[in-house]
PDB file of N, CA and C in Angstrom:
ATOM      1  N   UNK A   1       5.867 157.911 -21.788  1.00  0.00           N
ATOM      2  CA  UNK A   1       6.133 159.010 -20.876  1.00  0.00           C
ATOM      3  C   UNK A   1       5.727 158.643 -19.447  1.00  0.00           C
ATOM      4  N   UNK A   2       4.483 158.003 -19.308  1.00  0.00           N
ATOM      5  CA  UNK A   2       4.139 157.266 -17.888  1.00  0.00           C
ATOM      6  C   UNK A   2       5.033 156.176 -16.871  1.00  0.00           C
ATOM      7  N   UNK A   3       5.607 155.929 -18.000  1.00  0.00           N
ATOM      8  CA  UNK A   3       6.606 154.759 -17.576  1.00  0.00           C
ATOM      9  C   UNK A   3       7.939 155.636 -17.278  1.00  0.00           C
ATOM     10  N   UNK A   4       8.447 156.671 -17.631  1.00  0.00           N
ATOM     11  CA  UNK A   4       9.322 157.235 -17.163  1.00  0.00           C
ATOM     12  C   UNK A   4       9.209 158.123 -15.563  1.00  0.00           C
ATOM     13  N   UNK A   5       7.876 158.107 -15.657  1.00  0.00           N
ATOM     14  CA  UNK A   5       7.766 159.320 -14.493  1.00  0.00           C
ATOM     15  C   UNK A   5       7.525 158.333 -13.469  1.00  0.00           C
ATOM     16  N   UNK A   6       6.949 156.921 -13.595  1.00  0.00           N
ATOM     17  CA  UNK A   6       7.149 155.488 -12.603  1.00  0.00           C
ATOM     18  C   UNK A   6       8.375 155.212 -12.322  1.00  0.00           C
ATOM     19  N   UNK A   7       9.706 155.446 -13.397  1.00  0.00           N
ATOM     20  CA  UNK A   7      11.019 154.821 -12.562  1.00  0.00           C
ATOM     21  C   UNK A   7      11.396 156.102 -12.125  1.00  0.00           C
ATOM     22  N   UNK A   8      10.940 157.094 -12.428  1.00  0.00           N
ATOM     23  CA  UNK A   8      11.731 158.599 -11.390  1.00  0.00           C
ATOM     24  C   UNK A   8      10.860 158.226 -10.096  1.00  0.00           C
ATOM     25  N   UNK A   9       9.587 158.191 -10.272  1.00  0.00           N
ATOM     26  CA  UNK A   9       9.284 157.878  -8.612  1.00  0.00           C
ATOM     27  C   UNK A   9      10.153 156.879  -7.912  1.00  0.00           C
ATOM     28  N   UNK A  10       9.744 155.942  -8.518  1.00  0.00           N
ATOM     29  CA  UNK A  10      10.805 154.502  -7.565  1.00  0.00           C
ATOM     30  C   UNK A  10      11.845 154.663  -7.314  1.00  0.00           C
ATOM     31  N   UNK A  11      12.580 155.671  -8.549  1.00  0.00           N
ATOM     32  CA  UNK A  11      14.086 155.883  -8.243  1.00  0.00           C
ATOM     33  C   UNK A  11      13.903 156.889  -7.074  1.00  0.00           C
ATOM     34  N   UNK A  12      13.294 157.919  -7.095  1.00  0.00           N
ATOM     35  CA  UNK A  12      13.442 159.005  -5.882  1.00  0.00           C
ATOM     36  C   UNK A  12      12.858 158.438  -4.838  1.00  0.00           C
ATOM     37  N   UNK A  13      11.827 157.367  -4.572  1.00  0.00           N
ATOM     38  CA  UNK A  13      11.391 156.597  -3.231  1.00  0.00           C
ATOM     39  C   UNK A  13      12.834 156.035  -2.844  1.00  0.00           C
ATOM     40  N   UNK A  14      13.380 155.194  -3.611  1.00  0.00           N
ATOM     41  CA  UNK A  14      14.546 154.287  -3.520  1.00  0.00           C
ATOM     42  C   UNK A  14      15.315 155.282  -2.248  1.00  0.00           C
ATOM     43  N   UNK A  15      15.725 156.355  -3.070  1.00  0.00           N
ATOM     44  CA  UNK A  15      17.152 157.315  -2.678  1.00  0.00           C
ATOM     45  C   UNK A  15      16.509 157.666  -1.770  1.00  0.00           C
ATOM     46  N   UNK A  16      15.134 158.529  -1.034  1.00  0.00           N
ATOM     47  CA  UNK A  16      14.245 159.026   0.685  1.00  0.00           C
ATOM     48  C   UNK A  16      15.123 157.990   1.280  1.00  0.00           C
ATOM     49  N   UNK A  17      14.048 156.958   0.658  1.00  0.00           N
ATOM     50  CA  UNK A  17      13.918 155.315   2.108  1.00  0.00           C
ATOM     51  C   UNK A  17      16.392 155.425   2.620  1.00  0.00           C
ATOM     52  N   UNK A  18      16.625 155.058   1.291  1.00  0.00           N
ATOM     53  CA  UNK A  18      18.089 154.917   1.789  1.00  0.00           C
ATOM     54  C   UNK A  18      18.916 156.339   2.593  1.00  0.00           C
ATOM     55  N   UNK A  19      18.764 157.471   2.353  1.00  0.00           N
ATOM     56  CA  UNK A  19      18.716 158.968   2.834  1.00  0.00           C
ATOM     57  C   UNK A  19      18.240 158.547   4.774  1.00  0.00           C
ATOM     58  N   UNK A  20      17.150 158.273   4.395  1.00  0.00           N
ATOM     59  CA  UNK A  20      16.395 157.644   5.905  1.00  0.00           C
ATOM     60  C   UNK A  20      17.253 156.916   6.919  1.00  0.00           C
ATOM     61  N   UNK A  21      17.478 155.737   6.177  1.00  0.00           N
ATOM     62  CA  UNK A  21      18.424 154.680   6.946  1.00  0.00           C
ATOM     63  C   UNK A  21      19.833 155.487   7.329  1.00  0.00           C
ATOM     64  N   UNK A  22      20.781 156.188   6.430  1.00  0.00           N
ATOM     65  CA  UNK A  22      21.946 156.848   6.420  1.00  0.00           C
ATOM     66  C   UNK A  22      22.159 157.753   8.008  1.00  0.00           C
ATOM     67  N   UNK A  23      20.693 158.294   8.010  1.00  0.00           N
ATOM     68  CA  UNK A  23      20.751 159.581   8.656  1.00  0.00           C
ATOM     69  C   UNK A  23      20.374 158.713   9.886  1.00  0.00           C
ATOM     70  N   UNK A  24      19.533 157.637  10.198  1.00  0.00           N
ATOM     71  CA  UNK A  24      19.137 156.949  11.239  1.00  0.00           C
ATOM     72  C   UNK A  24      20.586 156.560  11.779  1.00  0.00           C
ATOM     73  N   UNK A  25      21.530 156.063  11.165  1.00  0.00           N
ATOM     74  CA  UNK A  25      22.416 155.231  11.898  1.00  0.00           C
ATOM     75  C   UNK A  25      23.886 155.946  11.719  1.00  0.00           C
ATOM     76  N   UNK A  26      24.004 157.138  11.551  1.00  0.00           N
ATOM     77  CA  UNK A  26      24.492 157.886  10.866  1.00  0.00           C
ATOM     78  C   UNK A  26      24.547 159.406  12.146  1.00  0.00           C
ATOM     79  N   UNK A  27      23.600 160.163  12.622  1.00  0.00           N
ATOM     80  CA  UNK A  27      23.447 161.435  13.081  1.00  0.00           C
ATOM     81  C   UNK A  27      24.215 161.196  14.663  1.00  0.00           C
ATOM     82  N   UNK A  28      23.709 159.681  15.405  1.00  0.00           N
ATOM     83  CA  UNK A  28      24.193 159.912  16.577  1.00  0.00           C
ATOM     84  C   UNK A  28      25.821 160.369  16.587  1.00  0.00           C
ATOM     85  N   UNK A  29      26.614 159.201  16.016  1.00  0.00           N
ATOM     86  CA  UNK A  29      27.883 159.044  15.827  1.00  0.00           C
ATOM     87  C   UNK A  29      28.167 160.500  15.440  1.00  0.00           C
ATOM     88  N   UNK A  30      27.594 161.084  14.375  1.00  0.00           N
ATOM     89  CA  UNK A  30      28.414 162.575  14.047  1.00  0.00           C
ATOM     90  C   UNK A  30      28.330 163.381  15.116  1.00  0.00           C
ATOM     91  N   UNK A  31      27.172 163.705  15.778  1.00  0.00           N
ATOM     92  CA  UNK A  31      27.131 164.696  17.402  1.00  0.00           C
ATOM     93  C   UNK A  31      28.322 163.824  18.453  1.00  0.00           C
ATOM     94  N   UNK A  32      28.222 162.717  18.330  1.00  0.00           N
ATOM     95  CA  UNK A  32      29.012 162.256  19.451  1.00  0.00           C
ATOM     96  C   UNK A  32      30.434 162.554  19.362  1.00  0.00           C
ATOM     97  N   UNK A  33      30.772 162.448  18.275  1.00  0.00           N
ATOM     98  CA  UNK A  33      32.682 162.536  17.425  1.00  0.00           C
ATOM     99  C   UNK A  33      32.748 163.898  17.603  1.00  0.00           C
ATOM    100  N   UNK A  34      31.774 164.813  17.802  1.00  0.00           N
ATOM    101  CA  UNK A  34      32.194 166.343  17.556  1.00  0.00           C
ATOM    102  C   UNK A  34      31.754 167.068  18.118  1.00  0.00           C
ATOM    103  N   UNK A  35      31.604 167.298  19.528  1.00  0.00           N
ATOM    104  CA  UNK A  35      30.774 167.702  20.388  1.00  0.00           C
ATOM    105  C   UNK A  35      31.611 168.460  20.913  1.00  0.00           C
ATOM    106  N   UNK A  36      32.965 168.482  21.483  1.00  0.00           N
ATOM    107  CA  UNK A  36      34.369 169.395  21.644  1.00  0.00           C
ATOM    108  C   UNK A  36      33.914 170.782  20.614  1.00  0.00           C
ATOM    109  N   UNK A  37      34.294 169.900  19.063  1.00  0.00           N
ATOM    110  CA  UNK A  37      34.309 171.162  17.882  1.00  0.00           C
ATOM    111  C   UNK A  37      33.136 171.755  17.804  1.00  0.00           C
ATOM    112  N   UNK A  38      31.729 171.575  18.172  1.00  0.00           N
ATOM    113  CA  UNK A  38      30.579 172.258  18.521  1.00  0.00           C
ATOM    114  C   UNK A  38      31.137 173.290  18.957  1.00  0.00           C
ATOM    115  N   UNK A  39      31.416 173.141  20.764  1.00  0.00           N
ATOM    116  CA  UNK A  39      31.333 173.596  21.899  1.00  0.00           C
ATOM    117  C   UNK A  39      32.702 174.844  21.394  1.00  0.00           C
ATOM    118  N   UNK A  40      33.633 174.473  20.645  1.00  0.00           N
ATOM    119  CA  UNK A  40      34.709 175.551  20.291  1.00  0.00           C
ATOM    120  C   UNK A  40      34.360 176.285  19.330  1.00  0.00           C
ATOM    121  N   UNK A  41      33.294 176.145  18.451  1.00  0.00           N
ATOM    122  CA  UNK A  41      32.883 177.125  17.175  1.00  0.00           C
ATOM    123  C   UNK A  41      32.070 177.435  17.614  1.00  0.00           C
ATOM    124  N   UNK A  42      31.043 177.371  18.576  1.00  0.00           N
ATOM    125  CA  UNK A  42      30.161 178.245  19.316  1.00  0.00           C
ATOM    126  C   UNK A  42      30.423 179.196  20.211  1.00  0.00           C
ATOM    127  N   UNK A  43      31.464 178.965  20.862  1.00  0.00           N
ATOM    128  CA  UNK A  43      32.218 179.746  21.166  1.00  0.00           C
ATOM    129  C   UNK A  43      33.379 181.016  20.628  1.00  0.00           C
ATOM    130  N   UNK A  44      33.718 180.248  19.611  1.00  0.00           N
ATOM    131  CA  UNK A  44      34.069 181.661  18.839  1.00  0.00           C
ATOM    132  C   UNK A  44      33.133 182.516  18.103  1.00  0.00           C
ATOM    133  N   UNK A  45      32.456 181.858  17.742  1.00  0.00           N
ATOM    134  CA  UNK A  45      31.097 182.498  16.853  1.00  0.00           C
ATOM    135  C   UNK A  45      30.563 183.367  17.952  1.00  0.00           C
ATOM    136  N   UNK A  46      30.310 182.954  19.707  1.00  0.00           N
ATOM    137  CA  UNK A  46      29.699 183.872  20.291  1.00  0.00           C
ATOM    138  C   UNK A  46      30.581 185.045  20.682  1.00  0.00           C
ATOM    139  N   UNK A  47      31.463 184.949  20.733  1.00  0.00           N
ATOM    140  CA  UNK A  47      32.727 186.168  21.496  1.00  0.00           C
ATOM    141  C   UNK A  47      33.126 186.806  19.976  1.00  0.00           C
ATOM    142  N   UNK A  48      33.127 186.462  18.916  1.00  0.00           N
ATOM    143  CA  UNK A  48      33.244 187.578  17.422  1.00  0.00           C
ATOM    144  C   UNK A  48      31.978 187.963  17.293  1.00  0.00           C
ATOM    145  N   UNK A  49      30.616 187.174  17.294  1.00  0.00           N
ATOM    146  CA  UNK A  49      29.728 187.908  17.812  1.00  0.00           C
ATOM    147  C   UNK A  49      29.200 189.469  18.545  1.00  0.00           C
ATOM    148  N   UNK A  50      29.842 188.963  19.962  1.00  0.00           N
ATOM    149  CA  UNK A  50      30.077 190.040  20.641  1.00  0.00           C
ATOM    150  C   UNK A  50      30.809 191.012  20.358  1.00  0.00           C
ATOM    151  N   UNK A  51      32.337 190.888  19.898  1.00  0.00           N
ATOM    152  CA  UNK A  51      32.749 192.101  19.638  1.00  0.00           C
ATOM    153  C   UNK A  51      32.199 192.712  18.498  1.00  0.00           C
ATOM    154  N   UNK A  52      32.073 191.703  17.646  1.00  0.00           N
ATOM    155  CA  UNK A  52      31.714 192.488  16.558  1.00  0.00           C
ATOM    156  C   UNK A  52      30.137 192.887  16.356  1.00  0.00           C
ATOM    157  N   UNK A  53      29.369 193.032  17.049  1.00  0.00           N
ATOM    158  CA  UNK A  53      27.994 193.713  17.299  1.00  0.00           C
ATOM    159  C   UNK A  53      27.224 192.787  16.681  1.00  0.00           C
ATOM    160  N   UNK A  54      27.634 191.670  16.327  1.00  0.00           N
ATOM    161  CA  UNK A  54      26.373 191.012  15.550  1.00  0.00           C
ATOM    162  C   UNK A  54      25.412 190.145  16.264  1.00  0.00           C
ATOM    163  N   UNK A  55      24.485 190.136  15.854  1.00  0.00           N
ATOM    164  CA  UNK A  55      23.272 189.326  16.410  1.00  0.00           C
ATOM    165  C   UNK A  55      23.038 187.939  15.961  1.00  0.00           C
ATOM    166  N   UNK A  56      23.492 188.200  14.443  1.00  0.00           N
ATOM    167  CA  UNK A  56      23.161 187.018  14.498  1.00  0.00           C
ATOM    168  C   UNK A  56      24.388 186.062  14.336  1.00  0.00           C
ATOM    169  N   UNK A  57      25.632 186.134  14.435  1.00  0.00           N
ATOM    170  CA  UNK A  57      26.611 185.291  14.766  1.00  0.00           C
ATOM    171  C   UNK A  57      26.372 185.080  16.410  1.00  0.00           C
ATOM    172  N   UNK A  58      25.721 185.824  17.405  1.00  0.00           N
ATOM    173  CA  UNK A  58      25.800 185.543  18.695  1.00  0.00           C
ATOM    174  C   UNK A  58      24.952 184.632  18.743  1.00  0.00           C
ATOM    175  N   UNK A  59      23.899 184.437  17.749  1.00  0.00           N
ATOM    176  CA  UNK A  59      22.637 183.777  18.061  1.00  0.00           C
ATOM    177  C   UNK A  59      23.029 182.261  17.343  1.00  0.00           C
ATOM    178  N   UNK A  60      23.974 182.075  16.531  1.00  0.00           N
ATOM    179  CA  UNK A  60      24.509 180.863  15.985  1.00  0.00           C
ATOM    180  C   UNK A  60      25.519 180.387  16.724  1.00  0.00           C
ATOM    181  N   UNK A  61      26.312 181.288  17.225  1.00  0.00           N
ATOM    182  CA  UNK A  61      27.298 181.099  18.453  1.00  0.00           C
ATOM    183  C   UNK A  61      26.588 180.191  19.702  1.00  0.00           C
ATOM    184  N   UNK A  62      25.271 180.933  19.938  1.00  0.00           N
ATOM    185  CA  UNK A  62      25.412 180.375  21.106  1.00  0.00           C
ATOM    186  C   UNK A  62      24.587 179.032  21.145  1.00  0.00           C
ATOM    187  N   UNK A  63      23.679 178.790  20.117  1.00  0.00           N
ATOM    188  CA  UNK A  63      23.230 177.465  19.561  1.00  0.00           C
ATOM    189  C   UNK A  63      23.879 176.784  19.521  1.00  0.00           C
ATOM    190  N   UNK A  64      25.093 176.888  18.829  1.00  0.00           N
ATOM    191  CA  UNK A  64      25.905 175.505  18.322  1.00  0.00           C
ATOM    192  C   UNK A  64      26.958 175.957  19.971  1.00  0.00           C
ATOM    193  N   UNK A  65      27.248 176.297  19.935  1.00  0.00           N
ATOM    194  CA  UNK A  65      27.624 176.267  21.770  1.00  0.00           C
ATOM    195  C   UNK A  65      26.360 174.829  22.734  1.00  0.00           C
ATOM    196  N   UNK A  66      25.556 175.328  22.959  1.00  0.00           N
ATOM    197  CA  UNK A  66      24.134 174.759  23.528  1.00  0.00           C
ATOM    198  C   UNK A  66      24.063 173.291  22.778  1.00  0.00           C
ATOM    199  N   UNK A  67      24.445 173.002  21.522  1.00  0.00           N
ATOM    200  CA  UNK A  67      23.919 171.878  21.320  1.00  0.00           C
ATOM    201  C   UNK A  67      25.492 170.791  21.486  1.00  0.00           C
ATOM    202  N   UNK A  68      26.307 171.490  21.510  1.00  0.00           N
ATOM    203  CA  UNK A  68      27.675 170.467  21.885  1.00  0.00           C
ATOM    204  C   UNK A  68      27.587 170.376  23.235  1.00  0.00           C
ATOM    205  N   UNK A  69      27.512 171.115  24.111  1.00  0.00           N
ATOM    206  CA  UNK A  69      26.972 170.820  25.694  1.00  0.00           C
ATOM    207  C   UNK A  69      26.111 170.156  26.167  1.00  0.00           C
ATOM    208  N   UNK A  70      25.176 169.930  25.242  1.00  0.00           N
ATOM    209  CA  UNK A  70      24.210 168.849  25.333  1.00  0.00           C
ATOM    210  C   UNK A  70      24.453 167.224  24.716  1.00  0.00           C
ATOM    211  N   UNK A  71      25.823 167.545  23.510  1.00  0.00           N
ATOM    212  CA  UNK A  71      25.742 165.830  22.814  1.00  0.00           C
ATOM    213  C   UNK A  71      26.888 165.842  24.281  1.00  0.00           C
ATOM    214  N   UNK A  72      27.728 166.570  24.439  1.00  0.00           N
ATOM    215  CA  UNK A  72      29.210 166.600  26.179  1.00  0.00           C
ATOM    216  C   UNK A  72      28.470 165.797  27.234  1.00  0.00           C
ATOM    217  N   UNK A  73      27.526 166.095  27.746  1.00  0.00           N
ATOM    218  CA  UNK A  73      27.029 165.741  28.798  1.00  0.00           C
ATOM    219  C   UNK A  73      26.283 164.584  28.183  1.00  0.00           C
ATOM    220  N   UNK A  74      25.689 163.858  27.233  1.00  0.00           N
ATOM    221  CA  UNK A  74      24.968 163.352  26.742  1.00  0.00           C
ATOM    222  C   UNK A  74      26.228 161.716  26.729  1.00  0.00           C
ATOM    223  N   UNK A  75      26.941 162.033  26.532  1.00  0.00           N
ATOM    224  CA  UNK A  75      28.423 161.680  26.364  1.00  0.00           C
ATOM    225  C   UNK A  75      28.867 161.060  27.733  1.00  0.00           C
ATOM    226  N   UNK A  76      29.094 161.994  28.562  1.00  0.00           N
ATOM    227  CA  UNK A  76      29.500 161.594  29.755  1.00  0.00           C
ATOM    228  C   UNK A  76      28.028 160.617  30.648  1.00  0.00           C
ATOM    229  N   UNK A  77      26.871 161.447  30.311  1.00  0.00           N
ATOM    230  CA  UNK A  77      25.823 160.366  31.193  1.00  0.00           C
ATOM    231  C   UNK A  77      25.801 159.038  31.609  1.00  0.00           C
ATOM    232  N   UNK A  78      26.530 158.483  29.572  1.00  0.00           N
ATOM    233  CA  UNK A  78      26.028 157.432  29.006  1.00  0.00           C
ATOM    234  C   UNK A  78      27.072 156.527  29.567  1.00  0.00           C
ATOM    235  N   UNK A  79      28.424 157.173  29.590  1.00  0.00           N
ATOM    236  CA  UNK A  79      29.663 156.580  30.066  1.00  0.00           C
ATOM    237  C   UNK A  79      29.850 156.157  31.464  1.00  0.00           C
ATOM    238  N   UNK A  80      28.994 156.939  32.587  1.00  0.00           N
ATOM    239  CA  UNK A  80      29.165 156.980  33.753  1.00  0.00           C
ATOM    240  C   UNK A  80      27.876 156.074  33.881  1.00  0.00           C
ATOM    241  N   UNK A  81      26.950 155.972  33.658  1.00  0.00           N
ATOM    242  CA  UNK A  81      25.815 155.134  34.020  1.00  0.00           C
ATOM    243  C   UNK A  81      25.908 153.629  32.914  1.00  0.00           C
ATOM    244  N   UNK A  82      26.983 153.683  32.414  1.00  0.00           N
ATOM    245  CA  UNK A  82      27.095 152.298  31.833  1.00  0.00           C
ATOM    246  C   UNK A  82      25.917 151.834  30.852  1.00  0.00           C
ATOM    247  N   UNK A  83      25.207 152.867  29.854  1.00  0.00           N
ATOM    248  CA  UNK A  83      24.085 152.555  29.057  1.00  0.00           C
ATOM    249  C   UNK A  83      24.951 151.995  27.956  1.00  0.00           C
ATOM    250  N   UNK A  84      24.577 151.277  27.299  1.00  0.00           N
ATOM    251  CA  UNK A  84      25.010 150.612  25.851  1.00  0.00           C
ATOM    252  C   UNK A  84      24.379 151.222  25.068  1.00  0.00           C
ATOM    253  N   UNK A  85      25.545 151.239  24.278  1.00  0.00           N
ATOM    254  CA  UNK A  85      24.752 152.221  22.695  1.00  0.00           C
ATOM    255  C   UNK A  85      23.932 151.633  22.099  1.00  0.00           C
ATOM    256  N   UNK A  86      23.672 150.327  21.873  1.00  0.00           N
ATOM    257  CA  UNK A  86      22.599 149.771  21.498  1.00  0.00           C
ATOM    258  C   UNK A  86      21.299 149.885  21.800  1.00  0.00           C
ATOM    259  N   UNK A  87      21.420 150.236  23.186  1.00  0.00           N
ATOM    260  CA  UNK A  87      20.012 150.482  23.902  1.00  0.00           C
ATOM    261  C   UNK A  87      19.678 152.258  23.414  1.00  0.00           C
ATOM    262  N   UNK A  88      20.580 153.205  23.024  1.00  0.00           N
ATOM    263  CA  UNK A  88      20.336 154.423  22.772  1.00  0.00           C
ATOM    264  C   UNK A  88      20.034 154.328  20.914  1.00  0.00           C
ATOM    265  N   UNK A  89      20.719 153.683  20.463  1.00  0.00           N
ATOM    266  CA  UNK A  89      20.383 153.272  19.002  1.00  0.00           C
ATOM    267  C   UNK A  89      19.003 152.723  18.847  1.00  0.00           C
ATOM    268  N   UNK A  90      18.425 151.754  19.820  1.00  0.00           N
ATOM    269  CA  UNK A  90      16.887 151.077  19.777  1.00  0.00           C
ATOM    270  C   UNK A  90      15.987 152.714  20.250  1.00  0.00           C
ATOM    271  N   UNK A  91      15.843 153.242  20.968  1.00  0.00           N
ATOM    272  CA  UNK A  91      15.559 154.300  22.102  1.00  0.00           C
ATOM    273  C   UNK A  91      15.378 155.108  20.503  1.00  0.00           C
ATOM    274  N   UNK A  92      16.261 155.947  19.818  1.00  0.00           N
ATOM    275  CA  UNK A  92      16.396 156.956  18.932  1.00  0.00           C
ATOM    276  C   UNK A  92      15.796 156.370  17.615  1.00  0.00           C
ATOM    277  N   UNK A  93      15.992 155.135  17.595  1.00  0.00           N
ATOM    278  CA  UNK A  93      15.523 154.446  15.859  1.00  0.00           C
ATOM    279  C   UNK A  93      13.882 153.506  16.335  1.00  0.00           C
ATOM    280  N   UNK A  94      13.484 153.911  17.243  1.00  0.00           N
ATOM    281  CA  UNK A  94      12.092 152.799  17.357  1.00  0.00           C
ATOM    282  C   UNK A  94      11.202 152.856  16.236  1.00  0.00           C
ATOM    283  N   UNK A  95      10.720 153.477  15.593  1.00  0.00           N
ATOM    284  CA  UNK A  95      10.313 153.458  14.405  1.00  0.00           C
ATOM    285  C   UNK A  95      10.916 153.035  13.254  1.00  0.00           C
ATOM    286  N   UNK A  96      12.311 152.619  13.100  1.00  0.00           N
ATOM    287  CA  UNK A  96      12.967 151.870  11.995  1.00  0.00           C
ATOM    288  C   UNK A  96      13.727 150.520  12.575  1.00  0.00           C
ATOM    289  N   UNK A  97      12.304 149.836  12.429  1.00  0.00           N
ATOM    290  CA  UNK A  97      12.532 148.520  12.555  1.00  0.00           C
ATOM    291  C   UNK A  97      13.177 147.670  11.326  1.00  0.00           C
ATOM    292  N   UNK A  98      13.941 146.615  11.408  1.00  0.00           N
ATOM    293  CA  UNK A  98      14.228 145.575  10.284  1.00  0.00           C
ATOM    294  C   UNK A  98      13.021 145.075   9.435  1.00  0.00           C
ATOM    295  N   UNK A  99      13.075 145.204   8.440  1.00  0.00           N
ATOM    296  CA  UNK A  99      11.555 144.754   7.510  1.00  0.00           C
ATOM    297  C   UNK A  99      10.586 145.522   7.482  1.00  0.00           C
ATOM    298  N   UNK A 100      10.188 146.516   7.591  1.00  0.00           N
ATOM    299  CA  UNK A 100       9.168 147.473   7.979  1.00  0.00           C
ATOM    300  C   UNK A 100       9.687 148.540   6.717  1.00  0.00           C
ATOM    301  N   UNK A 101       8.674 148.579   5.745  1.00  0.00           N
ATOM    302  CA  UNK A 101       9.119 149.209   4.212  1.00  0.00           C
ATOM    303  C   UNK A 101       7.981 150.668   4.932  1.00  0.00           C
ATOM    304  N   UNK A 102       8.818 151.604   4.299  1.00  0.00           N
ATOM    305  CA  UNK A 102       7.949 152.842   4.294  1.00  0.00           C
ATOM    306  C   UNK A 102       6.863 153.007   3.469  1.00  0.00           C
ATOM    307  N   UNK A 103       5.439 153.676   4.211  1.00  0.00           N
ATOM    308  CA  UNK A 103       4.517 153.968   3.373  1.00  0.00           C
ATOM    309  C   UNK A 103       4.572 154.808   2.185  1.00  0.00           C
TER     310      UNK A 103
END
């Protein structure tokens, strides 16, 4: 029975650590590809919101509004000041270095 609950750990360490890496190299690219469709479902979410009295579609509206305006401009900064994504990939992942196993 000890030996089973050792390969569920290793197996569920295994799947974190890889989950980890996915989402590391993985999250920029999804905000960046969809930062338009943010900025348009926050926007509808805030104006059905509004008409329709709700609070909390205005309050999801205007979040996901706020956070596509931020990957938009985040977008354009990077383009106009000539940063390489590599340097924003090192910058966002400094803690997931090559060879460096999680505690």
């Amino acid at each position: 029975m000890v030996k089973v609950f050792e390969r569920v750990g290793k197996w569920w360490k295994k799947q974190g650590r890889r989950f980890r890496e996915w989402k590391a190299k993985n999250t920029i690219e999804h905000w960046r590809r969809n930062d338009f469709i943010h900025v348009g479902v926050g926007l509808v979410a805030l104006f059905l919101g509004f008409f329709l009295q709700s609070t909390v579609l205005m309050v999801f509206g205007f979040f996901v509004f706020y956070i596509g305006l931020i990957y938009y401009a985040y977008d354009e900064t990077v383009e106009y000041l000539g940063i390489s994504e590599e340097f924003w990939r090192a910058f966002f992942n400094l803690r997931q270095k090559e060879g460096v196993e999680d505690p």
